[in-house]
PDB file of N, CA and C in Angstrom:
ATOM      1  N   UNK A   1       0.841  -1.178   0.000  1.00  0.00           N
ATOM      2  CA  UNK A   1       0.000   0.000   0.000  1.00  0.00           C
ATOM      3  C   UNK A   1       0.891   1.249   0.000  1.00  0.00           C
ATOM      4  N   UNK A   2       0.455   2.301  -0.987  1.00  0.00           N
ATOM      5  CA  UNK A   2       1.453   3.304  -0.807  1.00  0.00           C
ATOM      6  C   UNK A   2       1.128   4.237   0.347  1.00  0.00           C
ATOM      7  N   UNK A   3       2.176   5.101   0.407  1.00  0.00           N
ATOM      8  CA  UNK A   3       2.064   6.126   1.839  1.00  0.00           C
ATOM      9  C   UNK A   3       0.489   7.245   1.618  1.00  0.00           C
ATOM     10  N   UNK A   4       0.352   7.332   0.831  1.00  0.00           N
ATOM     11  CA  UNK A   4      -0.775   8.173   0.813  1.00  0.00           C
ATOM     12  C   UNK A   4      -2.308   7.613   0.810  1.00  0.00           C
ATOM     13  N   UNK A   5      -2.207   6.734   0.370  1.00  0.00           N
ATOM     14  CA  UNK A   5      -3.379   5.352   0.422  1.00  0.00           C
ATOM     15  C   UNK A   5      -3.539   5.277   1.951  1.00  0.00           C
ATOM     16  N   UNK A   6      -2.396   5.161   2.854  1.00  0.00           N
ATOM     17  CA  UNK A   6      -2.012   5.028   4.134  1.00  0.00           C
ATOM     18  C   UNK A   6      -2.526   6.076   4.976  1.00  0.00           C
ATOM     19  N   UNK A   7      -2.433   7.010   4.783  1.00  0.00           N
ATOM     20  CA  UNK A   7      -2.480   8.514   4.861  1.00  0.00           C
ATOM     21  C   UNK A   7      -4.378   8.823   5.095  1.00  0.00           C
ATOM     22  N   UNK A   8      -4.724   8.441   3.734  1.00  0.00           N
ATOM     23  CA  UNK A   8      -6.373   8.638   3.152  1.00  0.00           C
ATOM     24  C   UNK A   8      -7.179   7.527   4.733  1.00  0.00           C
ATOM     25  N   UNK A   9      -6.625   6.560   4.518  1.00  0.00           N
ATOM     26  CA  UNK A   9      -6.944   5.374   5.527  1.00  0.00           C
ATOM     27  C   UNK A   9      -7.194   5.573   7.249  1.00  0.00           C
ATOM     28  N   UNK A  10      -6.532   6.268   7.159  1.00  0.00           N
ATOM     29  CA  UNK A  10      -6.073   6.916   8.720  1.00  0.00           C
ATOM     30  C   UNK A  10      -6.963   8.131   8.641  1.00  0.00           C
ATOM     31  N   UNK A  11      -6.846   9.109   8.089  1.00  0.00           N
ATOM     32  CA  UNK A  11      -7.317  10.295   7.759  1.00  0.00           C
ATOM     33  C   UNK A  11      -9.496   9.793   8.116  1.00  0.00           C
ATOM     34  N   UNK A  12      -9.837   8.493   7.056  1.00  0.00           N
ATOM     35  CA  UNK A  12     -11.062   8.182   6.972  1.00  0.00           C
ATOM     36  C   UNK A  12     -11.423   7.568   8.505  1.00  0.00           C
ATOM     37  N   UNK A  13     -10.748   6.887   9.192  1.00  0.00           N
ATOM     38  CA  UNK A  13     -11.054   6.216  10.284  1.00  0.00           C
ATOM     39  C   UNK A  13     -10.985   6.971  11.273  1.00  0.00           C
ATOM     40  N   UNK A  14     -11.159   8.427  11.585  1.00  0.00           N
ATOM     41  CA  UNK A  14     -10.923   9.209  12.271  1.00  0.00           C
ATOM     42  C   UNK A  14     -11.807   9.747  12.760  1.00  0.00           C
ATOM     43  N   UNK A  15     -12.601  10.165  14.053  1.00  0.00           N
ATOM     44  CA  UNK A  15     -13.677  10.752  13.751  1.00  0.00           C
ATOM     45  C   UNK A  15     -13.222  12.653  13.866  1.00  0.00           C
ATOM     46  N   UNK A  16     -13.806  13.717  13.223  1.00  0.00           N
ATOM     47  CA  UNK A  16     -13.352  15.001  13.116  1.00  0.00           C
ATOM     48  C   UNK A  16     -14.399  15.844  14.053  1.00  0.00           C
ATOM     49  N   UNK A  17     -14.060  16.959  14.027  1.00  0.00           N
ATOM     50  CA  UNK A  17     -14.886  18.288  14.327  1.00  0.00           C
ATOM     51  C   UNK A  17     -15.007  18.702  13.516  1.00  0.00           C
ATOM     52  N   UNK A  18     -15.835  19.894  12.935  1.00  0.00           N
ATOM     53  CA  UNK A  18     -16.581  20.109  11.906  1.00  0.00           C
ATOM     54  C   UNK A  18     -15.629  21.145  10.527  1.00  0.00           C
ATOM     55  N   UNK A  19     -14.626  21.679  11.755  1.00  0.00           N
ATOM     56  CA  UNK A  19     -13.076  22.443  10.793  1.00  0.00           C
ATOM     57  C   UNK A  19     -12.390  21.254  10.469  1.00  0.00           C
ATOM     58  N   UNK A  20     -12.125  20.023  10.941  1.00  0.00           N
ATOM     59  CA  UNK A  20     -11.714  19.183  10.088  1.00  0.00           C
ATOM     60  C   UNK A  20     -12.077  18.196   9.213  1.00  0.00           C
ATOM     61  N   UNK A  21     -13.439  17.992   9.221  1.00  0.00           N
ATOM     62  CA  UNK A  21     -14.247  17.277   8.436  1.00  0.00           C
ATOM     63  C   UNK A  21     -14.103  18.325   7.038  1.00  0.00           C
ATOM     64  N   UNK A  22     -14.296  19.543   7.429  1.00  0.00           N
ATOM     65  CA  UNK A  22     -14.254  21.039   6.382  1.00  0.00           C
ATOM     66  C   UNK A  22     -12.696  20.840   5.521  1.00  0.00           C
ATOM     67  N   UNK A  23     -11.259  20.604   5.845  1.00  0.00           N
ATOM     68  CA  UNK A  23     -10.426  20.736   5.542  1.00  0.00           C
ATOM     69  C   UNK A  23     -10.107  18.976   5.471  1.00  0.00           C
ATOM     70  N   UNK A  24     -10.731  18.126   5.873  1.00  0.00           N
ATOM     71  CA  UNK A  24     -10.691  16.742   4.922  1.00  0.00           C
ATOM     72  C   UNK A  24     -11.059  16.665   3.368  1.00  0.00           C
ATOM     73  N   UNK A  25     -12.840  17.526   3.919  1.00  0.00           N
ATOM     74  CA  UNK A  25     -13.621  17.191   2.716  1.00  0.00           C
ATOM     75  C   UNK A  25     -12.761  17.971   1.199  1.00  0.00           C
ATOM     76  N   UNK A  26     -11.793  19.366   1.704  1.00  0.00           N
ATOM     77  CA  UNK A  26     -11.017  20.166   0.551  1.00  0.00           C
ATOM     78  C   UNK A  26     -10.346  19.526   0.268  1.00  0.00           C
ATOM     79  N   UNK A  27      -9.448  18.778   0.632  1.00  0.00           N
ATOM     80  CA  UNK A  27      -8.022  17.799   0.443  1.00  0.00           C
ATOM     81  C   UNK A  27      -8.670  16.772  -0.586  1.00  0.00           C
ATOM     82  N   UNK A  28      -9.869  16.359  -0.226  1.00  0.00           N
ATOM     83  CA  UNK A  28     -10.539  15.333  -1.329  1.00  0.00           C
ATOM     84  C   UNK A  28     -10.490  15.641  -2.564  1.00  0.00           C
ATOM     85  N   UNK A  29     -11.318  16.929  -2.035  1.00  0.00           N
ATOM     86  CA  UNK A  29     -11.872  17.927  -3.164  1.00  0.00           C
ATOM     87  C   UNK A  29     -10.568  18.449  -4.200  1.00  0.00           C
ATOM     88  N   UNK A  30      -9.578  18.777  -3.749  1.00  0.00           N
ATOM     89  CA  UNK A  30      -8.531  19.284  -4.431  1.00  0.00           C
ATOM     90  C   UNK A  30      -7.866  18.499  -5.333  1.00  0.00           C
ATOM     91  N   UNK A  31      -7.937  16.815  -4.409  1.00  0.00           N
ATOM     92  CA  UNK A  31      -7.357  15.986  -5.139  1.00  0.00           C
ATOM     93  C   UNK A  31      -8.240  15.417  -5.907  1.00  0.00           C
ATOM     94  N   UNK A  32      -9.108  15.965  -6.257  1.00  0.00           N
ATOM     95  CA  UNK A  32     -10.599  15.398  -7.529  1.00  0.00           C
ATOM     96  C   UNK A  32     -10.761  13.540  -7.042  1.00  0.00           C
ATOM     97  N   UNK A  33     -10.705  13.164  -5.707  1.00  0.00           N
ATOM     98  CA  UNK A  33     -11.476  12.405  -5.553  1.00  0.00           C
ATOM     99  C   UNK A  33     -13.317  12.381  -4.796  1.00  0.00           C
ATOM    100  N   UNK A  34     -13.768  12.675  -5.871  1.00  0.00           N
ATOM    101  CA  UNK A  34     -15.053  12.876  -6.051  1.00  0.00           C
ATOM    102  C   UNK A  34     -16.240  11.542  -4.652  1.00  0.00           C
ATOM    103  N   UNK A  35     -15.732  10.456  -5.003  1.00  0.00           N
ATOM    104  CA  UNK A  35     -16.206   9.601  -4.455  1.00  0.00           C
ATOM    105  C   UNK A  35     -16.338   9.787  -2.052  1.00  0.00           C
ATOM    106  N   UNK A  36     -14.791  10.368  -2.071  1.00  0.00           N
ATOM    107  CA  UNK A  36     -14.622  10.415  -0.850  1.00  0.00           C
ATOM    108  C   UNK A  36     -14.971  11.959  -0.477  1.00  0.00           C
ATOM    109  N   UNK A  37     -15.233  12.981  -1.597  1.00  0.00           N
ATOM    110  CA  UNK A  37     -15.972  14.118  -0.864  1.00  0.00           C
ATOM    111  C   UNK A  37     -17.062  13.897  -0.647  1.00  0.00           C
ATOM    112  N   UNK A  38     -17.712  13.450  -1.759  1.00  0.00           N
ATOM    113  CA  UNK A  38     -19.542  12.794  -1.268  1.00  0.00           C
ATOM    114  C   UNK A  38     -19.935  11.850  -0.080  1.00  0.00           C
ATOM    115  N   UNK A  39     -18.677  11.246   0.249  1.00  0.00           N
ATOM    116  CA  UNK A  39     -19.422  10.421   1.465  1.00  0.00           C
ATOM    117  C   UNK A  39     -18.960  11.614   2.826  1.00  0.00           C
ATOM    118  N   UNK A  40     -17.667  12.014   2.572  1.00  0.00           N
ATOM    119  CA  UNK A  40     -17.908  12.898   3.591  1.00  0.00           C
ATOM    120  C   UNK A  40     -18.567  13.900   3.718  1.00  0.00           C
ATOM    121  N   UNK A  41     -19.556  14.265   2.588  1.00  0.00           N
ATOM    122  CA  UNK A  41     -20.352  15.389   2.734  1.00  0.00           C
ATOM    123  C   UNK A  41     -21.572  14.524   3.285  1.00  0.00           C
ATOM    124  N   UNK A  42     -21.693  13.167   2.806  1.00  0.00           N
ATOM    125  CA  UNK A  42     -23.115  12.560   3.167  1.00  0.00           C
ATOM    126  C   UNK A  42     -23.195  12.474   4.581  1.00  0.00           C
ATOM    127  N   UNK A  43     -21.828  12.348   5.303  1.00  0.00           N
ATOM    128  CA  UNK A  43     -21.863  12.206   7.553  1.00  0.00           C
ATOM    129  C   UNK A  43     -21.513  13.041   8.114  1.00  0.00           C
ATOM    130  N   UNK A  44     -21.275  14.916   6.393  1.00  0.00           N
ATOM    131  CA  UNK A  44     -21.824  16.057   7.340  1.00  0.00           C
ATOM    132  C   UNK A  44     -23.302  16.559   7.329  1.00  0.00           C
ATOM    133  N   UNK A  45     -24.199  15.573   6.833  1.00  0.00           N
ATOM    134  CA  UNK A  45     -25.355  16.027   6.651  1.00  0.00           C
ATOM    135  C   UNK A  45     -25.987  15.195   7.826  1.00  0.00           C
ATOM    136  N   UNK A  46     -25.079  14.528   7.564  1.00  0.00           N
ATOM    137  CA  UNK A  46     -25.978  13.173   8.422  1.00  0.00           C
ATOM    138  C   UNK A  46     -25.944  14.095   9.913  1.00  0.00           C
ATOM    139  N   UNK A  47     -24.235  13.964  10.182  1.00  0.00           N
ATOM    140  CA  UNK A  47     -24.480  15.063  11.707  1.00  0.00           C
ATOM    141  C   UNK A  47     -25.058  16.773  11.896  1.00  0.00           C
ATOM    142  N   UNK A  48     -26.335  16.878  11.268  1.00  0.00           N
ATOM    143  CA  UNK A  48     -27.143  18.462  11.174  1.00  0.00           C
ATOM    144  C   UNK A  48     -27.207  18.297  12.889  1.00  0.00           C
ATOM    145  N   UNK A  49     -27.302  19.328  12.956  1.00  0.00           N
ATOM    146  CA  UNK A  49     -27.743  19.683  14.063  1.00  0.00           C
ATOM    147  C   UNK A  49     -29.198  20.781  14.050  1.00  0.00           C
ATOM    148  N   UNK A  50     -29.739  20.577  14.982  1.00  0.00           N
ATOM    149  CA  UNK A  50     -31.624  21.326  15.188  1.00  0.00           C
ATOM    150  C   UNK A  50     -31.298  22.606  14.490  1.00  0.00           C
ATOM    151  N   UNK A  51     -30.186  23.517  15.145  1.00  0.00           N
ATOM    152  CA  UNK A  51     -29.887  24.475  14.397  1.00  0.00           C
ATOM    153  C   UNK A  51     -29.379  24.772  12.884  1.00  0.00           C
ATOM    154  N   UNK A  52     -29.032  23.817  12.198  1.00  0.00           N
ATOM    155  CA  UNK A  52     -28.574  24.023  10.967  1.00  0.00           C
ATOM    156  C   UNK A  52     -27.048  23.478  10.906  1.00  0.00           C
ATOM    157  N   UNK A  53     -26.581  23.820  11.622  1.00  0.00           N
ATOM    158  CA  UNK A  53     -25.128  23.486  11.551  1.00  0.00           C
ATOM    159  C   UNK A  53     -24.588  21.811  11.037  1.00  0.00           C
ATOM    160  N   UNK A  54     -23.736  21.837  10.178  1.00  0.00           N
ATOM    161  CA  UNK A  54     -23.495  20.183   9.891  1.00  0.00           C
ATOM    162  C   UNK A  54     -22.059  19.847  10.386  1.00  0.00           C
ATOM    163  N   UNK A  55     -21.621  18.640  10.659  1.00  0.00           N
ATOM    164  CA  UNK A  55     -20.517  17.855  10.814  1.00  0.00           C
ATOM    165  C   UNK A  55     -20.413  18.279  12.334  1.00  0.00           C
ATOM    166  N   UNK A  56     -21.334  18.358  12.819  1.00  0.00           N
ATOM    167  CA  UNK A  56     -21.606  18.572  14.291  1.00  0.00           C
ATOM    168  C   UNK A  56     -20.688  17.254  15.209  1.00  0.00           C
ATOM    169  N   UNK A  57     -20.050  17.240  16.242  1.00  0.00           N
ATOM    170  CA  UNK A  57     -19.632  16.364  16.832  1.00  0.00           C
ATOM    171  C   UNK A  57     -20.137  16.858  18.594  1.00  0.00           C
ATOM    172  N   UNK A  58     -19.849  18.009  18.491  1.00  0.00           N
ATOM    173  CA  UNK A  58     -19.923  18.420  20.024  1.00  0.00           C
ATOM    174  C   UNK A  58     -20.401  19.841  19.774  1.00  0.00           C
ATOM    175  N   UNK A  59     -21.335  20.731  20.629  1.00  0.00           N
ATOM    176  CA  UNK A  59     -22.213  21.797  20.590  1.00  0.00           C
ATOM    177  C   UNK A  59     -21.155  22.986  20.648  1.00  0.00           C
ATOM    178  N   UNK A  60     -19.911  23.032  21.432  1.00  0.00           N
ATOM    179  CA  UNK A  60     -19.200  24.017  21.421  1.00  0.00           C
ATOM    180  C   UNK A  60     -18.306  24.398  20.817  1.00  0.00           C
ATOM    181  N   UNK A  61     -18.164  24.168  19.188  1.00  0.00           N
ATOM    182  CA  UNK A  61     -17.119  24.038  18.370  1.00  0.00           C
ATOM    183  C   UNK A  61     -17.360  25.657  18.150  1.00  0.00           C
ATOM    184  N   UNK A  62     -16.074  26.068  17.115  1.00  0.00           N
ATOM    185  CA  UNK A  62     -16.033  27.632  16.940  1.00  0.00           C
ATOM    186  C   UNK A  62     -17.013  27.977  16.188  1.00  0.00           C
ATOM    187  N   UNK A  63     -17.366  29.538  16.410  1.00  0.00           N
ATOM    188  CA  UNK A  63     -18.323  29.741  15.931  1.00  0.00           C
ATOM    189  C   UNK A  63     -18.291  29.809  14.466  1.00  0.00           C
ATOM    190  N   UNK A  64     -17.390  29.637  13.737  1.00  0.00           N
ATOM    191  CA  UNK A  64     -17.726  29.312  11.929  1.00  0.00           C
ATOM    192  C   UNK A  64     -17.013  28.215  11.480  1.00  0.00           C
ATOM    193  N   UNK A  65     -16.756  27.528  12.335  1.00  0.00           N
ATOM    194  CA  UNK A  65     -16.212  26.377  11.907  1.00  0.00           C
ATOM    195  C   UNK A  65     -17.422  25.222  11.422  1.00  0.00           C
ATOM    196  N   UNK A  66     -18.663  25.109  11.204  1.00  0.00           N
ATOM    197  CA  UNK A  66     -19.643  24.548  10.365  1.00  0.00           C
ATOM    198  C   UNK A  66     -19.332  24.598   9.046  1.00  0.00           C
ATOM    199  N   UNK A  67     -19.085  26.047   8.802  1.00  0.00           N
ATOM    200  CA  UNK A  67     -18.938  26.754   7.307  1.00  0.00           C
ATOM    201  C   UNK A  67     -18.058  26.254   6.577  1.00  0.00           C
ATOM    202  N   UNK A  68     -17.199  25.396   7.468  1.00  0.00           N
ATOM    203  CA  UNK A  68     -15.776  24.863   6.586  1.00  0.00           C
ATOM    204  C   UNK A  68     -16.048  23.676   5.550  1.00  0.00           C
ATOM    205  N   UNK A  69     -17.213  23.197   5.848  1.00  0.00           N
ATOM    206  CA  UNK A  69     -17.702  22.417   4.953  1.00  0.00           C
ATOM    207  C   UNK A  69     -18.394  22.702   3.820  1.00  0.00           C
ATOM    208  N   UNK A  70     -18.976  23.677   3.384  1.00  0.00           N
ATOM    209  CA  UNK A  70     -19.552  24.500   2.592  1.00  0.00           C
ATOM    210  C   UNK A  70     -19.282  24.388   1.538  1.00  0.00           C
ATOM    211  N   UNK A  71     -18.312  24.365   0.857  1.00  0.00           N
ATOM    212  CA  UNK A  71     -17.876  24.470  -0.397  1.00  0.00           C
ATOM    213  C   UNK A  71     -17.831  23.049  -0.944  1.00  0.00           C
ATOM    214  N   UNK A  72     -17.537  21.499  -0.169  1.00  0.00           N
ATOM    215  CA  UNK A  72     -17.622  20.529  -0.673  1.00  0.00           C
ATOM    216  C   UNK A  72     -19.365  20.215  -0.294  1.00  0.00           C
ATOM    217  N   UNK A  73     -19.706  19.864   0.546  1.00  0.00           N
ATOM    218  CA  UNK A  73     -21.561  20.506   0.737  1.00  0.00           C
ATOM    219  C   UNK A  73     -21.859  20.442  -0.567  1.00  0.00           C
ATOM    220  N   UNK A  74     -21.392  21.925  -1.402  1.00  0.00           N
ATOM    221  CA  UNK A  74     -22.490  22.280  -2.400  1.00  0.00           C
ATOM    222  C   UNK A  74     -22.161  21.646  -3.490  1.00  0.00           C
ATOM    223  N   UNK A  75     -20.840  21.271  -3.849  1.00  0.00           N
ATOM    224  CA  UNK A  75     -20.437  20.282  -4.797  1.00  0.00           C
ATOM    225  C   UNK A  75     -20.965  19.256  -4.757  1.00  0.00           C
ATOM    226  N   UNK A  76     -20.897  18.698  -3.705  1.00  0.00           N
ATOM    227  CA  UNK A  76     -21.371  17.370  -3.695  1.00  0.00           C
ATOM    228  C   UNK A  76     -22.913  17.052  -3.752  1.00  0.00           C
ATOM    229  N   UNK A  77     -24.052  18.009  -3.819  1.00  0.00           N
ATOM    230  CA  UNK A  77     -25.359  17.940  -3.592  1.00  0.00           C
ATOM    231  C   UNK A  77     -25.350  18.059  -5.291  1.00  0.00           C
ATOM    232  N   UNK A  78     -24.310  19.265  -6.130  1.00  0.00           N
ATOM    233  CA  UNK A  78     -24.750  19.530  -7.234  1.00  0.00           C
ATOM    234  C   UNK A  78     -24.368  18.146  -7.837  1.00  0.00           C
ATOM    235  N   UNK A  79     -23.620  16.972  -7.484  1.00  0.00           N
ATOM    236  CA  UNK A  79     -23.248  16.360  -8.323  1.00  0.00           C
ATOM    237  C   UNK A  79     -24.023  15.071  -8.249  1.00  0.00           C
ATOM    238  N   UNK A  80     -24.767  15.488  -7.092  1.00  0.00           N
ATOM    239  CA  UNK A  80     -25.734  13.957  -6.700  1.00  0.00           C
ATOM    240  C   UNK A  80     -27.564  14.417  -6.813  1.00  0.00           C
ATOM    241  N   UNK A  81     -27.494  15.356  -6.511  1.00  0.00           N
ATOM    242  CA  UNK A  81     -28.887  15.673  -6.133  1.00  0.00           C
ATOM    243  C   UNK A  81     -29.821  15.501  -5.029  1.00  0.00           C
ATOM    244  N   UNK A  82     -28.989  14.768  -4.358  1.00  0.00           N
ATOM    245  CA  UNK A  82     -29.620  14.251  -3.201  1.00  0.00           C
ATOM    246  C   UNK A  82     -29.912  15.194  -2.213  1.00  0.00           C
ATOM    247  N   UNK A  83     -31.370  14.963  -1.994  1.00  0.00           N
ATOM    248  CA  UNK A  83     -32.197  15.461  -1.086  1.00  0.00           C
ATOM    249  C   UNK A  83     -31.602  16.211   0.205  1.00  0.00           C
ATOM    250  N   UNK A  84     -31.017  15.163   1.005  1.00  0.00           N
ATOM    251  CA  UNK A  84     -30.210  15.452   2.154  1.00  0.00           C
ATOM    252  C   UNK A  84     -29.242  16.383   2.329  1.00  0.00           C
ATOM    253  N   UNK A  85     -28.300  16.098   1.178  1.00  0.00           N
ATOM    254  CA  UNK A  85     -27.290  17.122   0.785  1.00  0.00           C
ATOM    255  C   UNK A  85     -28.148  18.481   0.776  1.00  0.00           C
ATOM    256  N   UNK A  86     -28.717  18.673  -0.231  1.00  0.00           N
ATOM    257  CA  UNK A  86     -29.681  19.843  -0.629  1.00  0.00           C
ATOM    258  C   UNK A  86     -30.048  20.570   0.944  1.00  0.00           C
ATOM    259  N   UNK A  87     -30.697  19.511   1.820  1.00  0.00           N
ATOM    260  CA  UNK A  87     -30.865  20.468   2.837  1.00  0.00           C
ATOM    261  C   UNK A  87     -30.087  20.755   4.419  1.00  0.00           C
ATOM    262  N   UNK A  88     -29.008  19.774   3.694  1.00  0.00           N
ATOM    263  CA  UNK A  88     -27.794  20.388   4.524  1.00  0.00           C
ATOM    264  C   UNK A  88     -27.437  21.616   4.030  1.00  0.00           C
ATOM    265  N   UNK A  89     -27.261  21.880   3.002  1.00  0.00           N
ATOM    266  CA  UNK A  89     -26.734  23.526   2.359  1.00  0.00           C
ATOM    267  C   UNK A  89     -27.993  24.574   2.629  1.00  0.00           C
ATOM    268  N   UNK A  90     -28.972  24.376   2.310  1.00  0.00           N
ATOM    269  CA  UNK A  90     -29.777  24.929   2.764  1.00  0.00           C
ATOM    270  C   UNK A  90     -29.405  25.944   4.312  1.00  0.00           C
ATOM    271  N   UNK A  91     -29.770  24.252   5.403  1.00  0.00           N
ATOM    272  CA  UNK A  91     -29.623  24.719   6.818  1.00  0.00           C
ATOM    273  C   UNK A  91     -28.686  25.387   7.266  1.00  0.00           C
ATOM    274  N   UNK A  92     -27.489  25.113   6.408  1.00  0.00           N
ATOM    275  CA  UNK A  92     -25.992  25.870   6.729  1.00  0.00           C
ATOM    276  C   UNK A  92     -26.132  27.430   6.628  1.00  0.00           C
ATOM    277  N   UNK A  93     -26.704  27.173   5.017  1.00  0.00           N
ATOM    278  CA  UNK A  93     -26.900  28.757   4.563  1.00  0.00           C
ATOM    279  C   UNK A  93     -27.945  29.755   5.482  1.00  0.00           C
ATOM    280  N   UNK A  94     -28.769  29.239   6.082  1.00  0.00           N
ATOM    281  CA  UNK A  94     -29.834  29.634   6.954  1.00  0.00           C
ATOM    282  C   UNK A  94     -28.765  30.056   8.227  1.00  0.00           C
ATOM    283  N   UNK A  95     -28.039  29.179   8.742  1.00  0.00           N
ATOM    284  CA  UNK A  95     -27.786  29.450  10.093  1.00  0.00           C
ATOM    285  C   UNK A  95     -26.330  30.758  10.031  1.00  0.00           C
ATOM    286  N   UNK A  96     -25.754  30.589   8.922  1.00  0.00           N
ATOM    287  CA  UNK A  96     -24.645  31.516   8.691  1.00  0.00           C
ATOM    288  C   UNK A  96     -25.403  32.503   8.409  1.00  0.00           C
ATOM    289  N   UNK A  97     -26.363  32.859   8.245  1.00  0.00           N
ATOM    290  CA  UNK A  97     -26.890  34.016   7.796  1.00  0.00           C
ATOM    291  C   UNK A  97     -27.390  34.554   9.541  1.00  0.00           C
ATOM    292  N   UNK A  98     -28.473  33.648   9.476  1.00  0.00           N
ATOM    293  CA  UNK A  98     -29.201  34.148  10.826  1.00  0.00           C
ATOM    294  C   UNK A  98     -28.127  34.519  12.029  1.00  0.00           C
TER     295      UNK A  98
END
């Protein structure tokens, strides 16, 4: 297995806070693996929180560190369509605003 395969492996078995789920999901994103931004956008939707916020782990994370996910979020909803996605960006966009 090469070192970066190694790397991705470790990186996936990890659980994050919502600035590093945000700066996983870019590293994916940068490296145009498409497959591993969508699932990590799919268990930041999955962790919404009542308020909007996604990749929630614990209630007291910084206050814009939700947002770090945002940019793979909207990629990944445009490239799937999926429902969930859709209203994870939504709720995000709602709560960064409000």
């Amino acid at each position: 297995m090469k070192t970066l395969d190694l790397v991705k492996l470790a990186l996936l078995s990890m659980q994050r806070n919502s600035w590093e789920q945000g700066v996983a999901m870019d590293a994916f994103f940068e490296r145009g693996d498409r497959d591993v931004v969508i699932a990590l956008a799919k268990e930041a939707a999955y962790r919404r929180i009542p308020d909007g916020r996604p990749a929630m782990i614990r209630p007291d994370e910084g206050i814009t560190d939700p947002c770090s996910v945002g940019e793979a979020l909207i990629f990944s909803f445009q490239e799937t369509d999926d429902k969930e996605l859709g209203d994870a960006c939504d709720s995000l966009l709602h709560w960064a605003l409000k």
